[in-house]
Protein backbone atom coordinates (compact mmCIF):
# COMPACT_ATOMS: atom_id res chain seq x y z
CA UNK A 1 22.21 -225.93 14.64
CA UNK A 2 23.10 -223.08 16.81
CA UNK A 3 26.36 -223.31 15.79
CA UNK A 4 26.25 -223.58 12.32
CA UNK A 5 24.04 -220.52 12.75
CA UNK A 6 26.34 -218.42 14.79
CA UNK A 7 29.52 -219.37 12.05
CA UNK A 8 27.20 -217.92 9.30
CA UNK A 9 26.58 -214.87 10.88
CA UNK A 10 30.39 -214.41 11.84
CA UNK A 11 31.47 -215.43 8.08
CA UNK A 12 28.66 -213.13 6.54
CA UNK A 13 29.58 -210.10 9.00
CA UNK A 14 32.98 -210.77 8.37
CA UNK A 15 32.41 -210.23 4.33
CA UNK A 16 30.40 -207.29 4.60
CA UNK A 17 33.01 -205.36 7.16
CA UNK A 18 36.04 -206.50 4.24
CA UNK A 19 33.93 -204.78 1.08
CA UNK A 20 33.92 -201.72 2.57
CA UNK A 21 34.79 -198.87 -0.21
CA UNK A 22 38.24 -198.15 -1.31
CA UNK A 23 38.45 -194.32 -0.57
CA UNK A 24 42.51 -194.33 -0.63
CA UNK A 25 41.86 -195.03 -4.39
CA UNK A 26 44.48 -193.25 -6.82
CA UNK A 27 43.01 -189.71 -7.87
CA UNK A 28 41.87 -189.68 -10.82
CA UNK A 29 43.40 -186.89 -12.88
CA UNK A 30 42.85 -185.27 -16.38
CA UNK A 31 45.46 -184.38 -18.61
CA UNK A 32 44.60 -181.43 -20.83
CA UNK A 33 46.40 -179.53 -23.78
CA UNK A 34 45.60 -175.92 -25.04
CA UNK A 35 47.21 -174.88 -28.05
CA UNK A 36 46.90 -171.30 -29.22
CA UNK A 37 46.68 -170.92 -33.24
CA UNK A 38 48.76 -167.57 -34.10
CA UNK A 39 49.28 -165.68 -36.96
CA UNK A 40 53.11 -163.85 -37.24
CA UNK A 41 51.23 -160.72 -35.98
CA UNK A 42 49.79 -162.57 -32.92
CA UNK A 43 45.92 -163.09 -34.26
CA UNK A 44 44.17 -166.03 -33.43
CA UNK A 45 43.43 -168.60 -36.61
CA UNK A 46 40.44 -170.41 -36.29
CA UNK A 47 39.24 -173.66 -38.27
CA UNK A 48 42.83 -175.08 -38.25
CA UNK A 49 42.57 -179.16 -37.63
CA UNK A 50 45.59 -180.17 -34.90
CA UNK A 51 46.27 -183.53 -34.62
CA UNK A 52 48.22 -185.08 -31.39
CA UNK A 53 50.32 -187.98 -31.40
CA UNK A 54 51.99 -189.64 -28.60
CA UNK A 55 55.75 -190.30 -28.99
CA UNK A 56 55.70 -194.16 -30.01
CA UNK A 57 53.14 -193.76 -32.85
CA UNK A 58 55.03 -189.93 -34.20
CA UNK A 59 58.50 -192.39 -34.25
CA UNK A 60 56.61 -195.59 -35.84
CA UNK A 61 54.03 -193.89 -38.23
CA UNK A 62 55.39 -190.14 -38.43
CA UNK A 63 52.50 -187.64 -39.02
CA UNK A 64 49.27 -189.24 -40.64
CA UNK A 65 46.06 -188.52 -39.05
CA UNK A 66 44.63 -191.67 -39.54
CA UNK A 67 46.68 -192.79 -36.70
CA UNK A 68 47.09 -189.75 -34.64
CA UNK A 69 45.38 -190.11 -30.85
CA UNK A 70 43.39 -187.69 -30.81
CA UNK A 71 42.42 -184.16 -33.09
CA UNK A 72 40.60 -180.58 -32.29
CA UNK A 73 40.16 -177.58 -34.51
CA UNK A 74 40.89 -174.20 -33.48
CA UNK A 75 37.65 -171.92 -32.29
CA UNK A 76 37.13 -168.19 -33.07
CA UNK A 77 39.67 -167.47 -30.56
CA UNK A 78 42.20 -169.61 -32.28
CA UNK A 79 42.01 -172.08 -29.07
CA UNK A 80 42.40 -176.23 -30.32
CA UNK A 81 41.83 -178.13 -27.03
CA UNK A 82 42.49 -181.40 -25.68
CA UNK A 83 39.81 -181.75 -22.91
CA UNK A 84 41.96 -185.18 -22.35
CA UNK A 85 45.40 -186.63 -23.11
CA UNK A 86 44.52 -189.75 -21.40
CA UNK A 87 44.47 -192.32 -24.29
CA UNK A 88 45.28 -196.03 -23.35
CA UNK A 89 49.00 -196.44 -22.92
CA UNK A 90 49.68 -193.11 -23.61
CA UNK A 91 50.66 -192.72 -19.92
CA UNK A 92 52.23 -195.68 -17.85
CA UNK A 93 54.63 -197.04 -15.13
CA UNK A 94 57.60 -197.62 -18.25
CA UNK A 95 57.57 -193.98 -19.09
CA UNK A 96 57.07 -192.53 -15.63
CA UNK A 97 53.45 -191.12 -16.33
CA UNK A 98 55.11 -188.70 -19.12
CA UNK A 99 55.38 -188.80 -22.76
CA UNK A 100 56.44 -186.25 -25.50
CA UNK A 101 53.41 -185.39 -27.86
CA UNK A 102 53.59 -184.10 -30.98
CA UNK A 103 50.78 -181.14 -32.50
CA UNK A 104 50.81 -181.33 -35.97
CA UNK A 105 48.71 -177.95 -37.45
CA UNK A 106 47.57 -178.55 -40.63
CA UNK A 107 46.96 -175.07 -43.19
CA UNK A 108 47.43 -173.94 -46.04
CA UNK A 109 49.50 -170.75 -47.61
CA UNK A 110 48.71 -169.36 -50.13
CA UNK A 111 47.28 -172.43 -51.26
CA UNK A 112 49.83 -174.27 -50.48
CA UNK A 113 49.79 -177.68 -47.80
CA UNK A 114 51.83 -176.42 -45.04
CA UNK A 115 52.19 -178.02 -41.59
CA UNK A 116 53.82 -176.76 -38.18
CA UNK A 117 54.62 -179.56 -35.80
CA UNK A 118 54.78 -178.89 -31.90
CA UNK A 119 56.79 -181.09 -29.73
CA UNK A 120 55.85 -180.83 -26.09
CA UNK A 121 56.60 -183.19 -23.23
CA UNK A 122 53.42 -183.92 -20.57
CA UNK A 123 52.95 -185.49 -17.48
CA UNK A 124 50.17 -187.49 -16.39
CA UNK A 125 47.71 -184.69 -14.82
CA UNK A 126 49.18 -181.51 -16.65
CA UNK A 127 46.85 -178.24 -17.57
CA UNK A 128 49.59 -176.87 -20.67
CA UNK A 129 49.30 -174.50 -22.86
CA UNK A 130 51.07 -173.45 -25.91
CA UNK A 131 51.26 -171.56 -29.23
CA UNK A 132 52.27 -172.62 -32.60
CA UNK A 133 52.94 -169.84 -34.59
CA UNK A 134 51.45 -170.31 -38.56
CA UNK A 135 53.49 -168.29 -40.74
C-alpha cells in the first residue's frame, strides 16, 4: 500500500511541475491602421465610411462592402481607424504575417458616387498611417 501510495504522489507531483504556465508564449500583437480623410487643401473630412479589404477578398470580390473585413468612419478630425487588422486569416505563415489591404473611401461630389481606393501593404503588428486625398 505504501507503494502504490508513494507512485501516486510521484505521478501527481510530476503533473503539477509539467502544467506550469507557458510564459515564452508568442506576443501577442495588434495591428492598427490610421487613415487621414483630406480635402485637396489639406482639411480633414469627417463622416466618410472606409471600408478595408484584405488582398484575397479585393482580387475575388473587388470592392463591395458587404464583404469587406472590416469598416470605420472618419471623426471630426477626419481620422477612420482600425483599432485592429487582425481578422482570421488575414495574417498567416503562407503570406509571411503580411498582406496588402485595400481602403476604399466612399463620398460623394457634387452629388455624385465617387470612391478613392488606398492600397497599402501591412505586417502583422504594424501602427500605419496614411492619407487618402478626396478630391
Amino acid at each position: 500500500m505504501k507503494k502504490l501510495l508513494l507512485l501516486f504522489l510521484v505521478t501527481s507531483s510530476s503533473l503539477i511541475t509539467s502544467c506550469s504556465n507557458d510564459d515564452d508564449a508568442k506576443e501577442q500583437t495588434t495591428t492598427q491602421a490610421t487613415l487621414l480623410l483630406r480635402t485637396a487643401q489639406q482639411e480633414p473630412v469627417d463622416g466618410i465610411v472606409v471600408y478595408a479589404y484584405d488582398e484575397d477578398t479585393w482580387q475575388l470580390l473587388g470592392d463591395d462592402p458587404m464583404f469587406a473585413v472590416g469598416q470605420a468612419a472618419s471623426n471630426s478630425e477626419g481620422q477612420a481607424i482600425f483599432e485592429s487588422l487582425d481578422y482570421p486569416t488575414v495574417f498567416n505563415d503562407i503570406n509571411n504575417f503580411q498582406n496588402t489591404f485595400r481602403f476604399s473611401a466612399h463620398y460623394q461630389i457634387n452629388g455624385n458616387p465617387t470612391t478613392k481606393v488606398k492600397a497599402i501593404t501591412i505586417s502583422q503588428g504594424d501602427d500605419i498611417t496614411e492619407t487618402i486625398i478626396l478630391d
